[in-house]
N, C-alpha and C. Protein backbone atom coordinates (compact mmCIF):
# COMPACT_ATOMS: atom_id res chain seq x y z
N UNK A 1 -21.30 3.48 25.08
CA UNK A 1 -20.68 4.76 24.95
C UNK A 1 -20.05 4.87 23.56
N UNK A 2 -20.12 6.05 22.94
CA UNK A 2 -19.94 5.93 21.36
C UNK A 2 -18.35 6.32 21.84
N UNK A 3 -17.42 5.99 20.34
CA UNK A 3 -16.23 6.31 20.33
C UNK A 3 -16.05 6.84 18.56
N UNK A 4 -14.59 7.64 18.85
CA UNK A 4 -14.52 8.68 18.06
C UNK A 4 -13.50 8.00 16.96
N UNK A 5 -13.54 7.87 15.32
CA UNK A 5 -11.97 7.74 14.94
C UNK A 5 -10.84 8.71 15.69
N UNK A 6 -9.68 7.74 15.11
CA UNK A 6 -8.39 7.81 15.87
C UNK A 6 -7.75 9.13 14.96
N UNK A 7 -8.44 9.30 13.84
CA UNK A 7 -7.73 10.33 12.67
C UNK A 7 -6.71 10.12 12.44
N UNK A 8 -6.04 9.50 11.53
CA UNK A 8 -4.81 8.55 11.10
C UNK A 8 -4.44 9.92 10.37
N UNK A 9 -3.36 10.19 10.00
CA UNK A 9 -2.87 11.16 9.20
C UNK A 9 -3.47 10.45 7.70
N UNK A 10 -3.81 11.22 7.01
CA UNK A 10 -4.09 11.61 5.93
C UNK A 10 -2.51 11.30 4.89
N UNK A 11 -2.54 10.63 4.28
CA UNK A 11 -0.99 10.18 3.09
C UNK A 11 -0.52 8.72 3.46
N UNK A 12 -1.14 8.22 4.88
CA UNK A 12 -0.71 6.75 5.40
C UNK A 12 -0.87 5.93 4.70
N UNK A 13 -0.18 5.08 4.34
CA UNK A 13 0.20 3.86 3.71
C UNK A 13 -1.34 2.68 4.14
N UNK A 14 -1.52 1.96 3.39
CA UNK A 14 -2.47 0.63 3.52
C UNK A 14 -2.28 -0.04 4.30
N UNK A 15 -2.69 -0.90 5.46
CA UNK A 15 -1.58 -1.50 6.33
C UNK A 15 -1.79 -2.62 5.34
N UNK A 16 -1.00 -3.76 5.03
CA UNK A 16 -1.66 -4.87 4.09
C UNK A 16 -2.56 -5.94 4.98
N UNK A 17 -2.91 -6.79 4.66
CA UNK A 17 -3.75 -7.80 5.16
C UNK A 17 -4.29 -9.25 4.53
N UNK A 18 -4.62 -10.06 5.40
CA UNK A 18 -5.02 -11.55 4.42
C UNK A 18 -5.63 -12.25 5.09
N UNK A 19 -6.88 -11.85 5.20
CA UNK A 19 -8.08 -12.26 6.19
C UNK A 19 -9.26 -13.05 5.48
N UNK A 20 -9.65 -14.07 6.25
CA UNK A 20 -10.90 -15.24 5.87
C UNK A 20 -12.06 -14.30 5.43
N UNK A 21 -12.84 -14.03 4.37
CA UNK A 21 -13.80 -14.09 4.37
C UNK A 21 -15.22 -14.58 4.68
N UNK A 22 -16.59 -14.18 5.51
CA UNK A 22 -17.62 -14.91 5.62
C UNK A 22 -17.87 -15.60 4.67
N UNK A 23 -18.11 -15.68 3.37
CA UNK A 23 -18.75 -16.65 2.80
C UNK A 23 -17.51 -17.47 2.17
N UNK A 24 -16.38 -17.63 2.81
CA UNK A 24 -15.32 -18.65 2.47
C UNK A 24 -14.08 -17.74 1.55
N UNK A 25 -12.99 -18.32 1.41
CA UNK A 25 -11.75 -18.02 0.92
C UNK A 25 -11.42 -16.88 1.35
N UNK A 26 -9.58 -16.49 0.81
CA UNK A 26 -8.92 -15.37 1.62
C UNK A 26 -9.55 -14.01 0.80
N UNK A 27 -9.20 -13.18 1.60
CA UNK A 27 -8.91 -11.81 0.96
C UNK A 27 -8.08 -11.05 1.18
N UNK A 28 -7.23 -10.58 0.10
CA UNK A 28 -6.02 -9.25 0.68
C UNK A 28 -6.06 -8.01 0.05
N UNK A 29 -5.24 -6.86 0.78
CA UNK A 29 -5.36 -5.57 0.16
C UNK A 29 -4.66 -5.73 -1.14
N UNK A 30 -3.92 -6.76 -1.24
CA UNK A 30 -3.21 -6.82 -2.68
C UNK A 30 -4.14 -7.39 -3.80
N UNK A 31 -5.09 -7.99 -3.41
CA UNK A 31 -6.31 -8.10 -4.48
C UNK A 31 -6.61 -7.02 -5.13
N UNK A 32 -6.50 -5.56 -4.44
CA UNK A 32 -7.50 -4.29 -4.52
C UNK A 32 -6.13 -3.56 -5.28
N UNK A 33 -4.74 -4.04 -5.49
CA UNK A 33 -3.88 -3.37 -5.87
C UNK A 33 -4.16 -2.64 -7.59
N UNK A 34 -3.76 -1.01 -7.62
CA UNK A 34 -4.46 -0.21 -8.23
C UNK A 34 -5.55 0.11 -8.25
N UNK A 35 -6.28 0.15 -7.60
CA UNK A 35 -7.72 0.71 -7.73
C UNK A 35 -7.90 1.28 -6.35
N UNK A 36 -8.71 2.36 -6.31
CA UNK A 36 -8.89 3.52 -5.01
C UNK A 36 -9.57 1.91 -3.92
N UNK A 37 -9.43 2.00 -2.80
CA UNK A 37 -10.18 1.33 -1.89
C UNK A 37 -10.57 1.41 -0.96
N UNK A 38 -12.21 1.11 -0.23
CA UNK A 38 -12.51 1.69 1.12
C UNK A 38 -12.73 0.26 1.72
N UNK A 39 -11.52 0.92 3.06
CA UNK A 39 -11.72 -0.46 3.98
C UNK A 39 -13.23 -0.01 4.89
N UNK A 40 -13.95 -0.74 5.47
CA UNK A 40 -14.49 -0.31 6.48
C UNK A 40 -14.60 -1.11 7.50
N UNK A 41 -14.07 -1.02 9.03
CA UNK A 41 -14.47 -1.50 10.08
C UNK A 41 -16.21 -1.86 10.61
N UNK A 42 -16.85 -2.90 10.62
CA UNK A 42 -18.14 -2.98 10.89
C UNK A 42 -18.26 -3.81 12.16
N UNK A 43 -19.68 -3.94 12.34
CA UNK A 43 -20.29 -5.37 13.06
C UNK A 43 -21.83 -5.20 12.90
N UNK A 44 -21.99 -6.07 13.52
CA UNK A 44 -23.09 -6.61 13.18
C UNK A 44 -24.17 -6.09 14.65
N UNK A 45 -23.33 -5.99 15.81
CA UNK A 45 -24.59 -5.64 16.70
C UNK A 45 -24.58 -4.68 16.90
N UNK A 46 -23.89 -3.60 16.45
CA UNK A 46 -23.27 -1.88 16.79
C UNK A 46 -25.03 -1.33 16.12
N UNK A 47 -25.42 -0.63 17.62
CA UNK A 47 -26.85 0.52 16.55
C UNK A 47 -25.91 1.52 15.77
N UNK A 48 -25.14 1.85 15.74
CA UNK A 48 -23.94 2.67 14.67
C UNK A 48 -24.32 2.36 13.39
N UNK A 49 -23.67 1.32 13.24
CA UNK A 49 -23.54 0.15 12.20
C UNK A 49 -24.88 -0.11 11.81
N UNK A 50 -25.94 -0.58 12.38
CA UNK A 50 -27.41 -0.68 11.86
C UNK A 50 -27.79 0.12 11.21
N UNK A 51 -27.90 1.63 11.76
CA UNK A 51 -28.52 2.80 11.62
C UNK A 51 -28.08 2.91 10.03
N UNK A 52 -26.90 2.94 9.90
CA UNK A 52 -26.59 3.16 7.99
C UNK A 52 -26.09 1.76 7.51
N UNK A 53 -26.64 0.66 7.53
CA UNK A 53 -26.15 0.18 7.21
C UNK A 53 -26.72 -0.47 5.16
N UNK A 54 -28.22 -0.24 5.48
CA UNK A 54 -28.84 -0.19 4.48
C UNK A 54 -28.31 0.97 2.91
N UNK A 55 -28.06 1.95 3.84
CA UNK A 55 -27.43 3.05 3.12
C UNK A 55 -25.90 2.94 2.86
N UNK A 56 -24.91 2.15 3.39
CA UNK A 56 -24.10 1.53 3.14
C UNK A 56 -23.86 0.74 1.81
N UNK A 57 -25.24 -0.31 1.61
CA UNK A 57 -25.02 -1.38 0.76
C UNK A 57 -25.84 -0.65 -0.85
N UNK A 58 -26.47 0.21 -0.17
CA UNK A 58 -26.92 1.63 -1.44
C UNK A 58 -25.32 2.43 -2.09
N UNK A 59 -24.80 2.81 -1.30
CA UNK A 59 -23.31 2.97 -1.56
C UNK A 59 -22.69 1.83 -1.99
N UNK A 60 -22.32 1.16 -1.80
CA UNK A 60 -21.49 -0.06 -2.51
C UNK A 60 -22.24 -0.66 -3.88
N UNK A 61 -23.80 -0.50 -3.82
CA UNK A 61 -24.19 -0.67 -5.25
C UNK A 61 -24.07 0.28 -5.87
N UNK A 62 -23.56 1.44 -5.96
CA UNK A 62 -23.68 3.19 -6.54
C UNK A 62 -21.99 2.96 -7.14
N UNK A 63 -21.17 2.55 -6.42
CA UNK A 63 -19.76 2.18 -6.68
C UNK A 63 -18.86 1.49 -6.84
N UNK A 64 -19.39 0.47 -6.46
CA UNK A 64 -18.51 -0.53 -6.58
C UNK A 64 -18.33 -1.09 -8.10
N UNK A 65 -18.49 -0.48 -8.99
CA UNK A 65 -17.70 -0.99 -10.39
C UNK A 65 -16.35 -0.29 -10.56
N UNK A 66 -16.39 0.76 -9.53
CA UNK A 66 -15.05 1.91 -10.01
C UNK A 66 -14.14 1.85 -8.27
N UNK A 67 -14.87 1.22 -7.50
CA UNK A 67 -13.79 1.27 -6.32
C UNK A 67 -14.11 -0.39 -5.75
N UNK A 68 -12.88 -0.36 -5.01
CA UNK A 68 -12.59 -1.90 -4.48
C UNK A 68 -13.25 -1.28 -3.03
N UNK A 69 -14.40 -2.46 -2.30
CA UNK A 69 -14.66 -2.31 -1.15
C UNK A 69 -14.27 -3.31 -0.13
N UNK A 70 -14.10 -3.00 1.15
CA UNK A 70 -13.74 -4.69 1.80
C UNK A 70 -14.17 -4.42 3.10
N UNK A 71 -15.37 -4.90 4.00
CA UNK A 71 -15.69 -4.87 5.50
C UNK A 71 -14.47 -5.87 6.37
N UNK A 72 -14.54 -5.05 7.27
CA UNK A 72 -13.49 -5.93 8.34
C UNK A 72 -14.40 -6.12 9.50
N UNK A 73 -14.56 -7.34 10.23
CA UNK A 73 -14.92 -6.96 11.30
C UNK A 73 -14.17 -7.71 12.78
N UNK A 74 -13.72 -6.71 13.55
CA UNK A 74 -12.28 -7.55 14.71
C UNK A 74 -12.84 -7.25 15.76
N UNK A 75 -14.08 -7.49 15.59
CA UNK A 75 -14.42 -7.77 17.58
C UNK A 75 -14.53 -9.16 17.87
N UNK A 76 -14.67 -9.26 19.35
CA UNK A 76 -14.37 -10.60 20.00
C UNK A 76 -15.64 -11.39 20.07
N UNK A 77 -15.85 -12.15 18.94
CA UNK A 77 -16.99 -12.70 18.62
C UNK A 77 -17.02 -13.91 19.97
N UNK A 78 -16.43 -14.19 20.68
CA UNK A 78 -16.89 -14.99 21.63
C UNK A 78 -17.71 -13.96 23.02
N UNK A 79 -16.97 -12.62 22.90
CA UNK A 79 -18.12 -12.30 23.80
C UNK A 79 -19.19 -11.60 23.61
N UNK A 80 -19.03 -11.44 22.08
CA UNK A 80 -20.09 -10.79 21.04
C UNK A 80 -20.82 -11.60 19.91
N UNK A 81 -21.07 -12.58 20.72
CA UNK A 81 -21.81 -13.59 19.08
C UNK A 81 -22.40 -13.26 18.63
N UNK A 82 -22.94 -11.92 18.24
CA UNK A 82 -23.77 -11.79 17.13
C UNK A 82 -23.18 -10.93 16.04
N UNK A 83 -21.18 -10.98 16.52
CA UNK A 83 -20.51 -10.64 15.63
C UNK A 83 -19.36 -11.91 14.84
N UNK A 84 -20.14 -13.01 14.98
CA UNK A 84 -19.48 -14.15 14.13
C UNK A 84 -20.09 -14.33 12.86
N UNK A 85 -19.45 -15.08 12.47
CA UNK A 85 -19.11 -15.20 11.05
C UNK A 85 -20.74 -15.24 9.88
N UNK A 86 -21.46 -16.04 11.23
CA UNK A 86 -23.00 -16.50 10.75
C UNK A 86 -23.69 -15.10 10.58
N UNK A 87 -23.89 -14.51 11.90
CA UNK A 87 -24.20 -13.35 11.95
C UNK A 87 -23.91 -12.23 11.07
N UNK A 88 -22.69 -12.33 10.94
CA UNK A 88 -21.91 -11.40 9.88
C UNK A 88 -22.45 -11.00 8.46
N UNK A 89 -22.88 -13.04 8.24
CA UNK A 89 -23.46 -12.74 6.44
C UNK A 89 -25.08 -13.18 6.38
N UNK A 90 -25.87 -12.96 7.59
CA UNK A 90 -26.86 -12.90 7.73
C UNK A 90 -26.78 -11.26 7.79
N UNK A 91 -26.07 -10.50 7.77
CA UNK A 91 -26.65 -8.92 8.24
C UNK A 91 -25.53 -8.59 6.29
N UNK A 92 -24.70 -9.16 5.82
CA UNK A 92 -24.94 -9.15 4.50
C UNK A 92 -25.56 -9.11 3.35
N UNK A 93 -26.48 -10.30 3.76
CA UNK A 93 -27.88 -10.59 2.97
C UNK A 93 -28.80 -9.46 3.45
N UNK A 94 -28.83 -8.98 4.70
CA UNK A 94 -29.80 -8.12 4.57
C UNK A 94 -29.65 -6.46 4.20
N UNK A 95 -28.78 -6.52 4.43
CA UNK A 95 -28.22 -5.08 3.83
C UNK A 95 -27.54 -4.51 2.74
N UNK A 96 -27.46 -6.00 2.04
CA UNK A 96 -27.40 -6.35 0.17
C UNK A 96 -25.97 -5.56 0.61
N UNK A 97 -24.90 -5.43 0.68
CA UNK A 97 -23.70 -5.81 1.17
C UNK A 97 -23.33 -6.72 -0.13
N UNK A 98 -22.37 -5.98 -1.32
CA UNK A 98 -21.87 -6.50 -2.42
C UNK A 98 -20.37 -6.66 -1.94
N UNK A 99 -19.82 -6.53 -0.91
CA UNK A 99 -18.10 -6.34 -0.62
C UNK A 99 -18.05 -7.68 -0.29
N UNK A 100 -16.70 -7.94 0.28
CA UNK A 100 -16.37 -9.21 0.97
C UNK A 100 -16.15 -8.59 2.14
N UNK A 101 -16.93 -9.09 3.06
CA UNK A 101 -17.15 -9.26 5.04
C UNK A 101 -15.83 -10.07 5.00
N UNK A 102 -14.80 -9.28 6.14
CA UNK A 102 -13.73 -10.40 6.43
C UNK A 102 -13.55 -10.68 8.01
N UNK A 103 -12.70 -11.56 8.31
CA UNK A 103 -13.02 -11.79 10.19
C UNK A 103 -11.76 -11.62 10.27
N UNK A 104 -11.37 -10.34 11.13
CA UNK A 104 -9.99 -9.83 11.47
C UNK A 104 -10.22 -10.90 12.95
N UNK A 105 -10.17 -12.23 13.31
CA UNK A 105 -9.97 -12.77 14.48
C UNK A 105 -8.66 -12.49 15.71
N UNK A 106 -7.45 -12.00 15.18
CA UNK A 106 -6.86 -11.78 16.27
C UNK A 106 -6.43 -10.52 16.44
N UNK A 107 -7.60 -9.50 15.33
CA UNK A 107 -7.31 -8.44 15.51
C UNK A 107 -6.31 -7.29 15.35
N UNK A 108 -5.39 -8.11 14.84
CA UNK A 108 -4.00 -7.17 14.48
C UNK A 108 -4.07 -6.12 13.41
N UNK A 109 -5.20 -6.54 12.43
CA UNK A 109 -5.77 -5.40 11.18
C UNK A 109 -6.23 -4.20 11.38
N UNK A 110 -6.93 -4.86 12.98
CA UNK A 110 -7.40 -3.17 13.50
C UNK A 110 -6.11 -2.46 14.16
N UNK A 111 -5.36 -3.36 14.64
CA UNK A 111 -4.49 -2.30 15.23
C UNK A 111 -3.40 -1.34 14.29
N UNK A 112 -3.51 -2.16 13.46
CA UNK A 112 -2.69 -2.11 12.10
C UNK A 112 -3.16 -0.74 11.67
N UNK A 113 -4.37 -0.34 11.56
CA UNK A 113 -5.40 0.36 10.69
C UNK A 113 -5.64 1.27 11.35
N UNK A 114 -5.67 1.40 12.82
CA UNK A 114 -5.55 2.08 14.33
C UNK A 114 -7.19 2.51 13.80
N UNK A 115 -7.81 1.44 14.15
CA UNK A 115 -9.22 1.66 13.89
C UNK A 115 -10.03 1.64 14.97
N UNK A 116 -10.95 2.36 15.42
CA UNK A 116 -11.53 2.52 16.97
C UNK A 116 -12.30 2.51 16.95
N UNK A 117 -13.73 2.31 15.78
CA UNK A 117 -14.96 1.93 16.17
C UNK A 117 -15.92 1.27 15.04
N UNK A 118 -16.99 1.00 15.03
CA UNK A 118 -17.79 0.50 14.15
C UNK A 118 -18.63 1.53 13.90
N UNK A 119 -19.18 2.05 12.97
CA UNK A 119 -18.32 1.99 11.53
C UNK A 119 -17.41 2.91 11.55
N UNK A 120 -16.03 2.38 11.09
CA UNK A 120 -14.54 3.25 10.91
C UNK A 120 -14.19 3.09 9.30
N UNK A 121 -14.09 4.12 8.21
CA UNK A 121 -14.01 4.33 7.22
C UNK A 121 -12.71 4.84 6.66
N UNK A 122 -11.97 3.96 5.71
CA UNK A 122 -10.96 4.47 5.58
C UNK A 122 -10.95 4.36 4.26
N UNK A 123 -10.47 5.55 3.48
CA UNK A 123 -10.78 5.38 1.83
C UNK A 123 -8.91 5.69 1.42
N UNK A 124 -8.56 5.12 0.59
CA UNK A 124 -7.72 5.21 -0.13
C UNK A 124 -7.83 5.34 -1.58
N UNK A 125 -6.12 5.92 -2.09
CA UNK A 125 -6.34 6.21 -3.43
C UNK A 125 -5.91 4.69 -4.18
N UNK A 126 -5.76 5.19 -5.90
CA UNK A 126 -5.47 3.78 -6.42
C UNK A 126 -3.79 3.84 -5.93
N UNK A 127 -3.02 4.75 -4.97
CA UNK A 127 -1.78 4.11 -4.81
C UNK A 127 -1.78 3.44 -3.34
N UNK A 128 -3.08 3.55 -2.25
CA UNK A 128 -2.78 2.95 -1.43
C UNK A 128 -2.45 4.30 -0.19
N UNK A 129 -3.09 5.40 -0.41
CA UNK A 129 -2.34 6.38 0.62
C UNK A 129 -4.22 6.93 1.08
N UNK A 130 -3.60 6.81 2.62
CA UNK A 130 -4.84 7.13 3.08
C UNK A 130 -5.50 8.29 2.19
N UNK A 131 -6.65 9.38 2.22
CA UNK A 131 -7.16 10.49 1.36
C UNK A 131 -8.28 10.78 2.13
N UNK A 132 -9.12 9.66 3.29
CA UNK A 132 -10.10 10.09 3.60
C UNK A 132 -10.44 9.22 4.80
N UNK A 133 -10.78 9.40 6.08
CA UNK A 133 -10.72 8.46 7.46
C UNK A 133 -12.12 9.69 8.14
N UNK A 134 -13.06 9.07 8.17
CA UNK A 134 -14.22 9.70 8.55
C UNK A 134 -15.75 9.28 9.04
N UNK A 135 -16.90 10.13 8.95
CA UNK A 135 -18.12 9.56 8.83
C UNK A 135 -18.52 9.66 7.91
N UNK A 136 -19.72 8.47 7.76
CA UNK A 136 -20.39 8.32 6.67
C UNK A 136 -21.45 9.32 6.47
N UNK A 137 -21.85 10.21 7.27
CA UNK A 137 -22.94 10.80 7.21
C UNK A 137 -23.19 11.67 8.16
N UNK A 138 -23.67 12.93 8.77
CA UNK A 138 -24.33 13.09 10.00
C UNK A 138 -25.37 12.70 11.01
N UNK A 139 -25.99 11.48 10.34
CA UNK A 139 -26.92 10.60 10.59
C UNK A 139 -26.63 9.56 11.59
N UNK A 140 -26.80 9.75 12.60
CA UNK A 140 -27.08 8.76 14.17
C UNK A 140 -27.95 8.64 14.43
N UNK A 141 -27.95 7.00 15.19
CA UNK A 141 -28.88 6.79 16.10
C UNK A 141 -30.01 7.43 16.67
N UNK A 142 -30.99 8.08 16.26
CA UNK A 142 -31.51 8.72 17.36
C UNK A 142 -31.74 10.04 17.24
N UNK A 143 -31.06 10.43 16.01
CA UNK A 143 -30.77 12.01 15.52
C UNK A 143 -31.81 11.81 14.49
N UNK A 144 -32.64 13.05 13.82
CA UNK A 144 -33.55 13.45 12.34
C UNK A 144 -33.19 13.37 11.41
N UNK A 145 -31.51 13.05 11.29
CA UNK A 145 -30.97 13.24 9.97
C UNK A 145 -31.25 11.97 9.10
N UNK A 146 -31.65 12.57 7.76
CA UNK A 146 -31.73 11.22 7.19
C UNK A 146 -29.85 10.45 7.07
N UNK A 147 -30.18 9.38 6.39
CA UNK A 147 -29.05 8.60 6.28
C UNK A 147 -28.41 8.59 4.41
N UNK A 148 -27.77 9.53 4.35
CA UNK A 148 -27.58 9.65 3.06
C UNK A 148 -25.96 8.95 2.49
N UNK A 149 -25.11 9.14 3.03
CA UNK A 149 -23.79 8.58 2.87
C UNK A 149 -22.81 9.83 2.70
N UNK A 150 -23.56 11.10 2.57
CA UNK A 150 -23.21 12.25 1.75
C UNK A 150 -21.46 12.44 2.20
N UNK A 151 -21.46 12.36 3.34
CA UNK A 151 -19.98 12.48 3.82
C UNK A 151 -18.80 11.88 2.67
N UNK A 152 -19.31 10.30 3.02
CA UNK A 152 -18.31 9.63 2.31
C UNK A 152 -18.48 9.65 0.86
N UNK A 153 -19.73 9.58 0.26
CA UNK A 153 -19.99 9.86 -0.92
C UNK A 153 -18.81 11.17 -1.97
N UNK A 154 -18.87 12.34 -0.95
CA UNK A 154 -18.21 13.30 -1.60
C UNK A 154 -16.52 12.87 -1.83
N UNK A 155 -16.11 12.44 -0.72
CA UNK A 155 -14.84 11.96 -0.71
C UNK A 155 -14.45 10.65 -1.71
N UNK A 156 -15.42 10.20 -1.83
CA UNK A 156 -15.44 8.95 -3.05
C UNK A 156 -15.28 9.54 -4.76
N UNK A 157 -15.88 10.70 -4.86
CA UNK A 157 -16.22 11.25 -5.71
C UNK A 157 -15.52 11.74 -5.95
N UNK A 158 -14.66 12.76 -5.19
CA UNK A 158 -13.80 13.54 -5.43
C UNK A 158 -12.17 12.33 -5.44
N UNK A 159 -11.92 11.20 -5.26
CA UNK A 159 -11.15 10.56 -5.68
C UNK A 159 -11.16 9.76 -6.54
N UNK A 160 -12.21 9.66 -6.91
CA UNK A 160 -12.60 9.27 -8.84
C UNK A 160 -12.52 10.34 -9.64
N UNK A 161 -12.28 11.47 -9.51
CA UNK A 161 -12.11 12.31 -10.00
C UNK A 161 -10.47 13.31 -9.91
N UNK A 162 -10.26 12.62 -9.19
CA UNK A 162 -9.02 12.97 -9.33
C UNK A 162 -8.65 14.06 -8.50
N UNK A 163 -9.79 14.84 -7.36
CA UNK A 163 -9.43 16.04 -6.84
C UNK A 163 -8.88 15.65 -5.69
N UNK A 164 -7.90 16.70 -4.69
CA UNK A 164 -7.96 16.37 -3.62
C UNK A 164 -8.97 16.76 -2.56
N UNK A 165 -8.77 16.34 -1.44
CA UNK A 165 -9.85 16.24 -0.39
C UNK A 165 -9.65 17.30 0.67
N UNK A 166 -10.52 17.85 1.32
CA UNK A 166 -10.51 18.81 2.33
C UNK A 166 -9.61 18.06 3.35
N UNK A 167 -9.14 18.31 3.91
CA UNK A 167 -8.32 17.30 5.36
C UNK A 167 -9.28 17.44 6.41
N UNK A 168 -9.80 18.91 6.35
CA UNK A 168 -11.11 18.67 7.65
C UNK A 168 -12.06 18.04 7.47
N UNK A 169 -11.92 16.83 8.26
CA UNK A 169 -12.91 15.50 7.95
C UNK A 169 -13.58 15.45 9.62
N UNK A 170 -14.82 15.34 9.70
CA UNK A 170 -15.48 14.75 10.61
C UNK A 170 -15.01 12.95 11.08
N UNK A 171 -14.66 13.03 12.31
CA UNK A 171 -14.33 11.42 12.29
C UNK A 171 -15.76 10.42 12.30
N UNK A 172 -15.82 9.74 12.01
CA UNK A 172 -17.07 8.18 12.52
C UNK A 172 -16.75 8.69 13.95
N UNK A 173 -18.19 8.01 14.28
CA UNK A 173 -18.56 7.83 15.69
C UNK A 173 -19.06 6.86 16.01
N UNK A 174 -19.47 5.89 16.90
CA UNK A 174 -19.85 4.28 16.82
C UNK A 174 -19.60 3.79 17.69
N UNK A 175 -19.63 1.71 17.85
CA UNK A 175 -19.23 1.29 19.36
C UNK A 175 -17.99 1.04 19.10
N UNK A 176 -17.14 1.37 20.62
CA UNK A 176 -16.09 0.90 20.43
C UNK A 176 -15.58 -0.14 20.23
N UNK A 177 -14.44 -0.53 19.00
CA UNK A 177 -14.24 -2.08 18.76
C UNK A 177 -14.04 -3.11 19.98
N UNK A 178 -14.51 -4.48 19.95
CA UNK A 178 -14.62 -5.29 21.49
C UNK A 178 -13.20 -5.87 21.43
N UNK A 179 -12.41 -5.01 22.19
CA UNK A 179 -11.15 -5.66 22.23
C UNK A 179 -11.36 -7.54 23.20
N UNK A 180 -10.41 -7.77 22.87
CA UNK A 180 -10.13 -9.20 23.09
C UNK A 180 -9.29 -8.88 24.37
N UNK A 181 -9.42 -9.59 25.83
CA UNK A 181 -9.05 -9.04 27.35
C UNK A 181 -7.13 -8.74 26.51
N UNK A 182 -6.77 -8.14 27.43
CA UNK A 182 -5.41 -7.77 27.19
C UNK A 182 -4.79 -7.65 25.90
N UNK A 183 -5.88 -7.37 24.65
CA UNK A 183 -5.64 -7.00 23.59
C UNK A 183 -5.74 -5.17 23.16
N UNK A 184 -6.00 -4.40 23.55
CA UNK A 184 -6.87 -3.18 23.75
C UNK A 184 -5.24 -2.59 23.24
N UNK A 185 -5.40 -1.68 21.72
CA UNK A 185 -4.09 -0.90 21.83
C UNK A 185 -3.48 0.32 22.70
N UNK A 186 -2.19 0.44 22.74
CA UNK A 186 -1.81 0.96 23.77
C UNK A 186 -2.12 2.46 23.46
């Protein structure tokens, strides 16, 4: 069953963070300090997440010299192994994925981030204030649309540029993150 972003207000603060990366060492939002940054919630077995994910790593090669990117991914890789760590940077390599994949393991980043599905997109400016929490595209599973990024693309664009952003944002749609039993936010 697909699930909807949570729509965080628009001006929200970064939550911070300091999470393992797949291919080894930490990463934090204070790495990314000054520069615009898009977190994104992923995984690896979500058809969400598949469907753009190629078009994803087309986006992160289109931008990533001018914005900081960082994948999170906080589902419960024990009852989802094909969202561990292996898995993770096996679907890196294939989707040429230039960011750092990180393993939110106990999950508190998502709650932090009040993030509700794969893929959940959250773009910030270079001060760290939300600007953009949405979809990447109109492109699903199953739908004609091609997979362009156009959604997030514009909102990327228009914060390299300095404009502000429409607030009417389409949220992501996707699987819901695999909470961990008696972890599920309230």
């Amino acid at each position: 069953m697909a699930a909807h972003s949570f729509m965080v207000p628009l001006g929200t603060p970064a939550p911070s963070f300091d999470l393992p990366a797949v291919g080894g060492g930490n990463v934090s939002l204070a790495d990314f300090e000054g520069s615009p940054t898009l977190v994104i919630f992923l995984s690896n077995h979500c058809p969400y997440v598949r469907h753009i994910e190629h078009g994803l790593g087309e986006l992160a090669a289109d931008y990533g010299s001018r914005l900081s990117i960082v994948a999170i991914c906080s589902n419960d890789s024990e009852q989802y192994p094909d969202d561990d760590a292996a898995h993770l940077a096996e679907q890196a390599a294939r989707a040429k994925f230039t960011f750092p994949y990180l393993l939110d393991e106990t999950q508190e980043v998502a709650k932090a981030y009040r993030a509700a599905c794969t893929p959940d997109f959250f773009l910030y400016d270079a001060d760290h204030k939300l600007v953009y929490r949405g979809e990447f595209d109109g492109s699903r599973p199953r739908n004609d649309v091609p997979v362009t990024g156009s959604s997030l693309r514009a909102a990327i664009d228009a914060v390299l540029a300095g404009k502000p952003l429409d607030g009417d944002q389409a949220p992501s749609i996707g699987c819901g993150i695999k909470w961990k039993p008696g972890n599920e936010p309230a």
